[in-house]
N, C-alpha and C. Protein backbone atom coordinates (compact mmCIF):
# COMPACT_ATOMS: atom_id res chain seq x y z
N UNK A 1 -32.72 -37.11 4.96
CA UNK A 1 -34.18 -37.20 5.08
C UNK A 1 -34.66 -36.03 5.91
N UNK A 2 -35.83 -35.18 4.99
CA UNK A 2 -36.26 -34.25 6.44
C UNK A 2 -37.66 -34.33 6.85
N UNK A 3 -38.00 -33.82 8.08
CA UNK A 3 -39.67 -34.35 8.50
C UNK A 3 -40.43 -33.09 8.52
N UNK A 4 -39.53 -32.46 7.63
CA UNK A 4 -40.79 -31.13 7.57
C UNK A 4 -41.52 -31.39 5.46
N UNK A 5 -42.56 -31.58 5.55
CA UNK A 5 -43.07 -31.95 4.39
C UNK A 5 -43.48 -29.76 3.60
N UNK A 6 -42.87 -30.45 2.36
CA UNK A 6 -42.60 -28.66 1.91
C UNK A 6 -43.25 -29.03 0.67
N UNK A 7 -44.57 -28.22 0.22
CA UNK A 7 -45.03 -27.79 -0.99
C UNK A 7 -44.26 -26.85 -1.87
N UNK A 8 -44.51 -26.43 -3.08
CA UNK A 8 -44.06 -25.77 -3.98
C UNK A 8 -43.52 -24.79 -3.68
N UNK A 9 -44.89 -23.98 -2.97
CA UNK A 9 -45.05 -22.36 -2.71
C UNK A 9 -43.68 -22.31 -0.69
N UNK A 10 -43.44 -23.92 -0.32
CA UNK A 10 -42.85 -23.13 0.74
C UNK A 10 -41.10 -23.20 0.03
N UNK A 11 -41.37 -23.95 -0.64
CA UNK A 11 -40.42 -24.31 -1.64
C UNK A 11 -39.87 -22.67 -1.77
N UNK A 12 -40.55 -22.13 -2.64
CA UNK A 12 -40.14 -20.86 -3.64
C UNK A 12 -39.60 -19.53 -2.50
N UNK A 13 -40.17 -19.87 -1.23
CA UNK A 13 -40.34 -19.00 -0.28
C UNK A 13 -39.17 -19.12 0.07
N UNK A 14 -38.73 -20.18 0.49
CA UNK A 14 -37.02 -20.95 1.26
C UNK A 14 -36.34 -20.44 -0.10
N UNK A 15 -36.89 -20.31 -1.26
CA UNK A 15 -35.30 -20.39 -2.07
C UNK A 15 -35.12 -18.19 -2.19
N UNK A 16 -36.46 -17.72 -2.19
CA UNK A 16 -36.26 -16.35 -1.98
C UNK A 16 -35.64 -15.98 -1.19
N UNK A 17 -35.74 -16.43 -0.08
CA UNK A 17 -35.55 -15.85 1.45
C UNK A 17 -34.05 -16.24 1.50
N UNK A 18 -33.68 -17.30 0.96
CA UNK A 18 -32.14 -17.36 1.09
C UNK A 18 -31.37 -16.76 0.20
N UNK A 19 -32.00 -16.02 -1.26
CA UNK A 19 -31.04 -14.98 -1.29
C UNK A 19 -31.83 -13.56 -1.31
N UNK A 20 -32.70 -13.46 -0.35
CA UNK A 20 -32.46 -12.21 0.42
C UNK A 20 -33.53 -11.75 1.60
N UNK A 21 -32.73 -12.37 2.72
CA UNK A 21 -33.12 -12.70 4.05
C UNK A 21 -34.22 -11.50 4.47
N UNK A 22 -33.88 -10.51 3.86
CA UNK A 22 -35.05 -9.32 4.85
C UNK A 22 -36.25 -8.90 3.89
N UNK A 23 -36.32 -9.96 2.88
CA UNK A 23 -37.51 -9.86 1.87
C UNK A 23 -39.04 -9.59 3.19
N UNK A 24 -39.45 -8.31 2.48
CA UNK A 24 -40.94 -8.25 3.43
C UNK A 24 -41.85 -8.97 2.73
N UNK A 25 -42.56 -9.41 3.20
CA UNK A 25 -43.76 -10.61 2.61
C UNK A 25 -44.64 -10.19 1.84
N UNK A 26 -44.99 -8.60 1.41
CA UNK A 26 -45.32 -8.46 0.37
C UNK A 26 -44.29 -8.34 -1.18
N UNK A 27 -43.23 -8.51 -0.59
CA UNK A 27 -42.13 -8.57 -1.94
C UNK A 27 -42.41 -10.02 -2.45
N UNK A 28 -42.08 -10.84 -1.13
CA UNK A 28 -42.00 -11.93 -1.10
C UNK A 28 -43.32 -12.82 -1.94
N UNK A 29 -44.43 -11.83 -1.56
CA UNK A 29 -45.72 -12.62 -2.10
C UNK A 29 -45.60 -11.90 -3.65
N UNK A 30 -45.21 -10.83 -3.91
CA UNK A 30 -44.89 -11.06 -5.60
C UNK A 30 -43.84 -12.31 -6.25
N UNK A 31 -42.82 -12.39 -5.68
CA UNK A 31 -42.19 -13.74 -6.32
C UNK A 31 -42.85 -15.04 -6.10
N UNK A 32 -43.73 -15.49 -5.25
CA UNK A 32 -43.98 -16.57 -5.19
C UNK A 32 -45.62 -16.77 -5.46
N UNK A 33 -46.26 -15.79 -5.94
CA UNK A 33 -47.72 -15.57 -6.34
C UNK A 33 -48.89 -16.34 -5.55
N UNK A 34 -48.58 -15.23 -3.97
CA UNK A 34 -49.43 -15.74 -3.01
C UNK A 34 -49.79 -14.08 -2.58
N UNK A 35 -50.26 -14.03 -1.80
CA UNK A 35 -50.79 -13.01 -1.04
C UNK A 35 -49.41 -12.90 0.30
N UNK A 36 -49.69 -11.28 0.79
CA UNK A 36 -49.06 -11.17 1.66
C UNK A 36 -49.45 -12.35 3.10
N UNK A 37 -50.50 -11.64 3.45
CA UNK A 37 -50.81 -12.82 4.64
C UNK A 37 -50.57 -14.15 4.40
N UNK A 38 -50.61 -14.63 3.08
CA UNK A 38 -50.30 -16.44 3.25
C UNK A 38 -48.64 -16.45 3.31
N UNK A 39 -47.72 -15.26 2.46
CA UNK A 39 -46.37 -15.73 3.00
C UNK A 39 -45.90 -15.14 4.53
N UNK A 40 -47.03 -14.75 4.90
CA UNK A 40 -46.69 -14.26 6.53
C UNK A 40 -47.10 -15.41 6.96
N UNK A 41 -48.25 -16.39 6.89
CA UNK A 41 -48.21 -17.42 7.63
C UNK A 41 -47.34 -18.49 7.33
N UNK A 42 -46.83 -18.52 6.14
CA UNK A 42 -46.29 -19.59 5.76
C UNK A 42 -44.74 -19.82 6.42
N UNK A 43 -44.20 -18.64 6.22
CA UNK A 43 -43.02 -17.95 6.83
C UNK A 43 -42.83 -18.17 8.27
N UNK A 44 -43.68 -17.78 9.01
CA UNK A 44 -43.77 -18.23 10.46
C UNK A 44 -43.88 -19.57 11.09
N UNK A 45 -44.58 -20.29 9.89
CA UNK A 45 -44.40 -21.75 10.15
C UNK A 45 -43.52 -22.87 9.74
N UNK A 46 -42.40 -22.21 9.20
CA UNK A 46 -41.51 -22.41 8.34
C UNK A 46 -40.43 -22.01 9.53
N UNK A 47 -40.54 -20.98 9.94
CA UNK A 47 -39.71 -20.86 11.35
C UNK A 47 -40.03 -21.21 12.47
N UNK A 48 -41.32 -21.87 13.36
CA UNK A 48 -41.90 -22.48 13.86
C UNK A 48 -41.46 -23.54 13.88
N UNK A 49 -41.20 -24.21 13.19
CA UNK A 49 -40.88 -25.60 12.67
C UNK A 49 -39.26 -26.18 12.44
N UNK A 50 -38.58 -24.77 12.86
CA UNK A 50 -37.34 -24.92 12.57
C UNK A 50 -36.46 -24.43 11.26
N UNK A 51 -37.17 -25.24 9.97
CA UNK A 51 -36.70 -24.95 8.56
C UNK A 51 -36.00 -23.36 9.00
N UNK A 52 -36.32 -22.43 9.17
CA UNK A 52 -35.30 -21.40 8.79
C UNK A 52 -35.18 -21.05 10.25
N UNK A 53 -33.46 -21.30 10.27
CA UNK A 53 -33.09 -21.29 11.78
C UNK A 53 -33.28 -19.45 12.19
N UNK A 54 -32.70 -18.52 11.55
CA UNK A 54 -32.72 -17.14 11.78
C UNK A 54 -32.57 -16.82 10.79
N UNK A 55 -32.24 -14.79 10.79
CA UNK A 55 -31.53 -13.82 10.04
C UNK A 55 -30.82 -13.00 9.72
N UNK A 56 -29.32 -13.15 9.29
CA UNK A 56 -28.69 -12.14 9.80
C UNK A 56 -28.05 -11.48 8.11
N UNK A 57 -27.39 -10.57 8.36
CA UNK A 57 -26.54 -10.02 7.33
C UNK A 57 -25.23 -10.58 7.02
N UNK A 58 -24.95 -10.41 5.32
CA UNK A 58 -23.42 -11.15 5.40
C UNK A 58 -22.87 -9.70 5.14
N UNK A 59 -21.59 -9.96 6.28
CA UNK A 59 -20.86 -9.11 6.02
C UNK A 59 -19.47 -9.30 5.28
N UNK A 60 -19.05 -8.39 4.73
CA UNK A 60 -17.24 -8.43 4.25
C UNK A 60 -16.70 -8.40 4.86
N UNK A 61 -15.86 -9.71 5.30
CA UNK A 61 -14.78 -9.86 6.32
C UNK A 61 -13.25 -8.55 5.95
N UNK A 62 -13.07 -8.75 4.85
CA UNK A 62 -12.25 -8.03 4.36
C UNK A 62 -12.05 -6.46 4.63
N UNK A 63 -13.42 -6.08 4.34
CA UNK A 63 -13.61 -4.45 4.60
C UNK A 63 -14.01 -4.64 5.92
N UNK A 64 -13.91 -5.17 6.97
CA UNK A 64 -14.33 -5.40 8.38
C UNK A 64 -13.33 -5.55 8.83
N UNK A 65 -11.45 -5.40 7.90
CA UNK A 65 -10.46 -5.61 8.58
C UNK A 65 -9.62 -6.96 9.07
N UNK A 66 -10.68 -7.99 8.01
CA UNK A 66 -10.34 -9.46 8.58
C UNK A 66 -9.30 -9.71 7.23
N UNK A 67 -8.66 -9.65 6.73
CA UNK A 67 -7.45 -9.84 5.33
C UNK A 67 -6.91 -11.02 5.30
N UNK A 68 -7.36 -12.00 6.19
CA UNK A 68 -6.39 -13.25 6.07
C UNK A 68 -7.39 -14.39 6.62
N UNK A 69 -7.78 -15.30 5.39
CA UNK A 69 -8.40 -16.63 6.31
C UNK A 69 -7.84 -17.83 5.98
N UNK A 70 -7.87 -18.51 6.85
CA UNK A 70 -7.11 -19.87 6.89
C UNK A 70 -7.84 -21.14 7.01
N UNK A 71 -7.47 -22.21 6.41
CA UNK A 71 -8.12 -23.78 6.87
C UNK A 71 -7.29 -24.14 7.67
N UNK A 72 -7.62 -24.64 8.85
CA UNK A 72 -6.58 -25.51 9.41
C UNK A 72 -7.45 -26.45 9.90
N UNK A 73 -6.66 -27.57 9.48
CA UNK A 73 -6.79 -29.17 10.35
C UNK A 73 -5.84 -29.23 11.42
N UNK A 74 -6.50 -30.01 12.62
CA UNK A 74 -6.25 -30.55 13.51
C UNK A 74 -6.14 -31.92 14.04
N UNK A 75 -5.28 -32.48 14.31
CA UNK A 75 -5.46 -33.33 15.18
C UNK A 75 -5.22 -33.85 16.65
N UNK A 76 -5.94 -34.34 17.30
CA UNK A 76 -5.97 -34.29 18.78
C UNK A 76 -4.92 -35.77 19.08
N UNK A 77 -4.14 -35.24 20.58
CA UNK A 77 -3.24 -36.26 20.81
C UNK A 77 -3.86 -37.74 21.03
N UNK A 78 -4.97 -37.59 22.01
CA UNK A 78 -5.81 -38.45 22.09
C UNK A 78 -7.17 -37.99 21.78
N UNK A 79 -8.25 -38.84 22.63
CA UNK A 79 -9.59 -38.94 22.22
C UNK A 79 -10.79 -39.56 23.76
N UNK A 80 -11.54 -38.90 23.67
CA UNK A 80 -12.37 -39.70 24.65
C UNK A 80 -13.17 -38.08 24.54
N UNK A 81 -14.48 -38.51 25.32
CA UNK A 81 -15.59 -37.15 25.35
C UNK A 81 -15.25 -35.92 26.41
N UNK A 82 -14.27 -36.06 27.24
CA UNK A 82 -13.92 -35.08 28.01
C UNK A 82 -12.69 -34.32 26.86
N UNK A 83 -12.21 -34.87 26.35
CA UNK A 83 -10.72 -34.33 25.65
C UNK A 83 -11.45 -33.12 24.73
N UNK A 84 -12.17 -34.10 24.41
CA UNK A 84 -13.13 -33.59 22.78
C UNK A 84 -13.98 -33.01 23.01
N UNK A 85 -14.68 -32.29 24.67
CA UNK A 85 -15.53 -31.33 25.32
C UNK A 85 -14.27 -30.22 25.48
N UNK A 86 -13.55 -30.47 26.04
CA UNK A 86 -11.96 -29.24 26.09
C UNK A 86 -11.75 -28.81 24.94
N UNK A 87 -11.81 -29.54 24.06
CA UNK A 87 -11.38 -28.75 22.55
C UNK A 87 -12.12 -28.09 21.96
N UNK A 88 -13.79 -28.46 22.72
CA UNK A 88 -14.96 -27.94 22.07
C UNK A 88 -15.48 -26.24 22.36
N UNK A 89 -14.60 -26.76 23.84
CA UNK A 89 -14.74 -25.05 24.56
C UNK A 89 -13.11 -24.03 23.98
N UNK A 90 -12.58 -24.72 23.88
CA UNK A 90 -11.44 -23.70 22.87
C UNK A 90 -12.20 -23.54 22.24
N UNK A 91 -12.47 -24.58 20.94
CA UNK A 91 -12.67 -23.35 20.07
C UNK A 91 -14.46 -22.44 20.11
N UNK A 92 -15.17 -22.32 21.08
CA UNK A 92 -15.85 -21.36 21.16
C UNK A 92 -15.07 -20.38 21.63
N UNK A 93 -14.03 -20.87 22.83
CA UNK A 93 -13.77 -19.13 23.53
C UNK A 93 -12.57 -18.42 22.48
N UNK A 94 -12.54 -18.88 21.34
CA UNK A 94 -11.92 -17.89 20.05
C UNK A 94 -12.60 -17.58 19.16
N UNK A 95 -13.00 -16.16 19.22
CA UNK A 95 -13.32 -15.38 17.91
C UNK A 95 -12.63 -15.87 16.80
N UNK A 96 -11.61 -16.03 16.64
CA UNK A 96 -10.76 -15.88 15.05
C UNK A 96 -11.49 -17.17 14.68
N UNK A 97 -12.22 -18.26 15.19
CA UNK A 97 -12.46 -19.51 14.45
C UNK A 97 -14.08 -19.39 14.32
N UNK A 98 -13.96 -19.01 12.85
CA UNK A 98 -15.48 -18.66 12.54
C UNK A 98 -16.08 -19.82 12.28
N UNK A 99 -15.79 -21.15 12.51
CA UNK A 99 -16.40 -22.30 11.76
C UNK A 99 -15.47 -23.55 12.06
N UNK A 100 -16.30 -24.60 12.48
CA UNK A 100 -15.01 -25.93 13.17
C UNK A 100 -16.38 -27.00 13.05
N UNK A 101 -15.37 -27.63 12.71
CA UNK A 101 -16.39 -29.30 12.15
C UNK A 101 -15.87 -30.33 12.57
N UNK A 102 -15.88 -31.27 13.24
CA UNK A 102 -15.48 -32.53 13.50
C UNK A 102 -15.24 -33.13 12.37
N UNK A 103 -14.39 -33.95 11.30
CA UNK A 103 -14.51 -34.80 10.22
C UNK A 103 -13.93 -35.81 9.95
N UNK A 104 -14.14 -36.74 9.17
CA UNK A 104 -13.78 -37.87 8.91
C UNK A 104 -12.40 -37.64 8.35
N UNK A 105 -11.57 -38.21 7.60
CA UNK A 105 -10.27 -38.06 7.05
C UNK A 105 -9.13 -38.20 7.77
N UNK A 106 -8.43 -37.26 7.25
CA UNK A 106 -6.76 -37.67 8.09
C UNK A 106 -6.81 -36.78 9.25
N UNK A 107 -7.91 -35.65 9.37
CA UNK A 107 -7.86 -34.94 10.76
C UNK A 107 -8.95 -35.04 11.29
N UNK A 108 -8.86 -34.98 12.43
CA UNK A 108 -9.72 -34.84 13.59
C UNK A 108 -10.80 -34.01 13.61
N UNK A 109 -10.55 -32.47 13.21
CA UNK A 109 -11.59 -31.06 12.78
C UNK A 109 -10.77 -30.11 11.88
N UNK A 110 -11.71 -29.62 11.77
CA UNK A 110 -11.04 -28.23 10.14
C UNK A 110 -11.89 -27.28 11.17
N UNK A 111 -10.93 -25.96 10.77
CA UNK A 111 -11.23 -24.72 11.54
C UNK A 111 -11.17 -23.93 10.35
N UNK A 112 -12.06 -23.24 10.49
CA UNK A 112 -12.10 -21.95 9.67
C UNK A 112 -11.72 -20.38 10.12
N UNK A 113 -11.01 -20.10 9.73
CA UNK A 113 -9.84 -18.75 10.78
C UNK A 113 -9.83 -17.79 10.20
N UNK A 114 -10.71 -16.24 10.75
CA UNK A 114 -10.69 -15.14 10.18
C UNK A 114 -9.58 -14.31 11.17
N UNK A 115 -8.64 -13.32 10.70
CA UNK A 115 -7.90 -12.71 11.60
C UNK A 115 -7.34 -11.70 10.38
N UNK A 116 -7.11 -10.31 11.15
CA UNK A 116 -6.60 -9.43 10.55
C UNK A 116 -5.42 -9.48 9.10
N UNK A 117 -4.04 -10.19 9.31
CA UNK A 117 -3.11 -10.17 8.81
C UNK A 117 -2.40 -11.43 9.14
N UNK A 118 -1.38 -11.63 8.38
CA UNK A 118 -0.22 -12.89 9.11
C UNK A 118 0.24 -13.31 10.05
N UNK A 119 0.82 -11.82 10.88
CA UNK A 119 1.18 -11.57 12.52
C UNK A 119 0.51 -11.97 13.19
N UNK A 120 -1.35 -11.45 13.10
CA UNK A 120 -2.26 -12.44 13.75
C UNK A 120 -2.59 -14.12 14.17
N UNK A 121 -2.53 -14.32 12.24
CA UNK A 121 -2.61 -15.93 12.39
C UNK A 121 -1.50 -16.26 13.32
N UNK A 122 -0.60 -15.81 13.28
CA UNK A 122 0.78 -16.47 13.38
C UNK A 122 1.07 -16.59 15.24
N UNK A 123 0.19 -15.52 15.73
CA UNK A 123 0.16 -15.26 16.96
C UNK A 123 -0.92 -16.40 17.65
N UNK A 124 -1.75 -16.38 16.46
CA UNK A 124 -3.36 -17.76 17.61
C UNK A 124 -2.57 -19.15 17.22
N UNK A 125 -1.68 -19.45 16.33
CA UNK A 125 -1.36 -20.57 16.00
C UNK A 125 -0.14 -20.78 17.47
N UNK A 126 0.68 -20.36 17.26
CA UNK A 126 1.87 -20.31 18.20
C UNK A 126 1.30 -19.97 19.59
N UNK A 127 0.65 -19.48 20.03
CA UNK A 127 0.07 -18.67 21.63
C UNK A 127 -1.27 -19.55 21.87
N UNK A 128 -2.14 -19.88 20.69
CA UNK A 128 -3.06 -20.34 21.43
C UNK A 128 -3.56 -21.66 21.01
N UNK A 129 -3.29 -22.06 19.67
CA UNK A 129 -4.00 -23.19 19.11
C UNK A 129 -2.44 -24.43 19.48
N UNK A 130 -1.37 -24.05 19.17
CA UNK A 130 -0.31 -25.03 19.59
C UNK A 130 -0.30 -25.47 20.88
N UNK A 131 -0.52 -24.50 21.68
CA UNK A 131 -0.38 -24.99 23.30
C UNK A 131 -1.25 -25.73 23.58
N UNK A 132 -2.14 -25.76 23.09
CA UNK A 132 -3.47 -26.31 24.17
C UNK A 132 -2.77 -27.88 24.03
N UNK A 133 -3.34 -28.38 25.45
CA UNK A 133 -2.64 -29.65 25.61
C UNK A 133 -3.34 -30.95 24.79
N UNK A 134 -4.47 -31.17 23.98
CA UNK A 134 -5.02 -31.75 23.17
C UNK A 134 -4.53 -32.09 21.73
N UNK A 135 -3.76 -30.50 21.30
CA UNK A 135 -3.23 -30.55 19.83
C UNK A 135 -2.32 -31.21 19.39
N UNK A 136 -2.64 -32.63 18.79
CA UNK A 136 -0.96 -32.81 18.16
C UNK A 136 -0.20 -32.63 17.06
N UNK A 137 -1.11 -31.95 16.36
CA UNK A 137 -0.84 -31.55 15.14
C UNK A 137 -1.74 -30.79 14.38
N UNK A 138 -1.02 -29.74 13.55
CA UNK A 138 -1.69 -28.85 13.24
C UNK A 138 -1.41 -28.13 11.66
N UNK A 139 -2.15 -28.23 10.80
CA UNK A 139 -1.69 -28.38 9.24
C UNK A 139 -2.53 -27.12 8.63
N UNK A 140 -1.88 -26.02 8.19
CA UNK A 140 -3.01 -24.84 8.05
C UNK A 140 -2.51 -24.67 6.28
N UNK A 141 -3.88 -23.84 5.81
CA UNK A 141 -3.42 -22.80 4.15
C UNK A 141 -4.01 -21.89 4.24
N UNK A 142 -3.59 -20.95 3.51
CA UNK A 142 -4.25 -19.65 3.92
C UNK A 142 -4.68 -19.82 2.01
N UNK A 143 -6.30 -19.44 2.42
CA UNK A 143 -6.79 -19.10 1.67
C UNK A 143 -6.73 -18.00 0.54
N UNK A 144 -6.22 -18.01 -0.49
CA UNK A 144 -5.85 -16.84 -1.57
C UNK A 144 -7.07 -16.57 -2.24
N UNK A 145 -8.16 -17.49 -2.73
CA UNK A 145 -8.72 -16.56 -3.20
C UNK A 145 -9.87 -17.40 -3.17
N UNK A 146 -11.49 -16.53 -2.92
CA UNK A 146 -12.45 -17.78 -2.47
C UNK A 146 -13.24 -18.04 -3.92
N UNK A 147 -13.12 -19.51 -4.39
CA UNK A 147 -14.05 -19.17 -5.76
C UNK A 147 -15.84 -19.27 -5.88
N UNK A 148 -16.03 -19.87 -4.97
CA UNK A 148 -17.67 -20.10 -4.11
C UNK A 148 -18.03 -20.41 -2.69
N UNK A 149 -19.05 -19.70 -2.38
CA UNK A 149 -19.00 -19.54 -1.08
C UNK A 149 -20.65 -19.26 -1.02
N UNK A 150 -21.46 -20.90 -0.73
CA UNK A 150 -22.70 -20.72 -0.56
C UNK A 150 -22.88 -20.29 1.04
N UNK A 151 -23.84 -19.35 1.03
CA UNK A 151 -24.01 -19.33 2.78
C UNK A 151 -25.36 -20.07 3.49
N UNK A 152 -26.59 -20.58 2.23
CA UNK A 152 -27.50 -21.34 2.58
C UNK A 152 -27.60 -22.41 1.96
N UNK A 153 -28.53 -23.15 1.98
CA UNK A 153 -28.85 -24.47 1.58
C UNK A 153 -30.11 -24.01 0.04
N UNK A 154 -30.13 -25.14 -0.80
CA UNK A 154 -31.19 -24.74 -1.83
C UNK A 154 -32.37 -25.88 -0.86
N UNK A 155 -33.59 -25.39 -1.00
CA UNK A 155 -34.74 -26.32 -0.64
C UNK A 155 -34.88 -28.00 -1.08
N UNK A 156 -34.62 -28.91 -1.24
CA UNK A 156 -34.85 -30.22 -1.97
C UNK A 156 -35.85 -29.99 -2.68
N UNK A 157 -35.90 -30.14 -4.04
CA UNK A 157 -36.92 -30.00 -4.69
C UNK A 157 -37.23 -28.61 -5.58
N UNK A 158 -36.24 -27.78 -5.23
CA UNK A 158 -36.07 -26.24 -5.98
C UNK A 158 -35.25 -26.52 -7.27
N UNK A 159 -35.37 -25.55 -8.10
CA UNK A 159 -34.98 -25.43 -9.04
C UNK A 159 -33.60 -25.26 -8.55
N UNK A 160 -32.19 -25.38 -9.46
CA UNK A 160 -30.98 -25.04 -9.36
C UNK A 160 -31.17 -23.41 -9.21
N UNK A 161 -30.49 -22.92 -8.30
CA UNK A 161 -30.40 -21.32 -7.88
C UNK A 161 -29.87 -20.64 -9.48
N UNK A 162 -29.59 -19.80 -10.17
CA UNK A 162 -29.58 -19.23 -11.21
C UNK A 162 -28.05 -18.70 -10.55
């Protein structure tokens, strides 16, 4: 359920803007057949409001030197909100874990792990993700090949993205 109430036109705006974040609002007001100033206001209130958290660029992990990503599940020895605040600050103070979710299932959280090569993984798994005194298990795959990979959300109510 969301409590931001979205017409057509903020509709068309959210589905532009998510595939291509640095649209200027007069581009923007040709795809969605408004005027510049109304997708400048609309836009601002659309981020005002939260709906579009920021903007950044996607980059190629790959040509950025990152060649190896991994899923790994976790599970924690125990449980209580201090254990699960310790695990929360691991995995911020590691770069290599671009993405960590708490989830339902047979593990505890899924980590998402960008790192140079094998040697790497092989070094945060053994040096830093095994030790920590929380982990009791730890089940990784290295990703071979990605077949989709949305990076935004479609608007409720948008057409299927093309």
């Amino acid at each position: 359920m969301h409590d931001v109430e979205l017409d057509r036109f903020d509709i068309a705006i959210l589905a532009a803007l998510t595939r291509d974040g640095a649209m200027t609002n007069a581009a923007l007001a040709e795809v969605v057949n408004l005027s510049a100033s109304q997708c400048s206001r609309r836009r601002a209130a659309l981020e005002q409001a939260g709906v579009i958290e920021g903007y950044s660029a996607r980059l190629n992990a790959a040509k950025l030197g990152y060649g190896l990503r991994a899923i790994i599940r976790v599970n924690l020895s125990s449980h209580g909100q201090r254990k699960e605040d310790d695990f929360a600050r691991f995995v911020a103070s590691h770069p290599q874990i671009r993405s960590a979710f708490s989830v339902s299932g047979d593990a505890d959280y899924v980590l998402d792990v960008r790192v140079p090569d094998l040697e790497a993984f092989a070094d945060f798994v053994h040096r830093h993700l095994l030790p920590h005194p929380q982990v009791s298990q730890v089940r990784s795959e290295i990703v071979l090949r990605t077949l989709k990979e949305d990076r935004g959300v479609t608007p409720l109510g948008a057409a299927t993205p093309p």
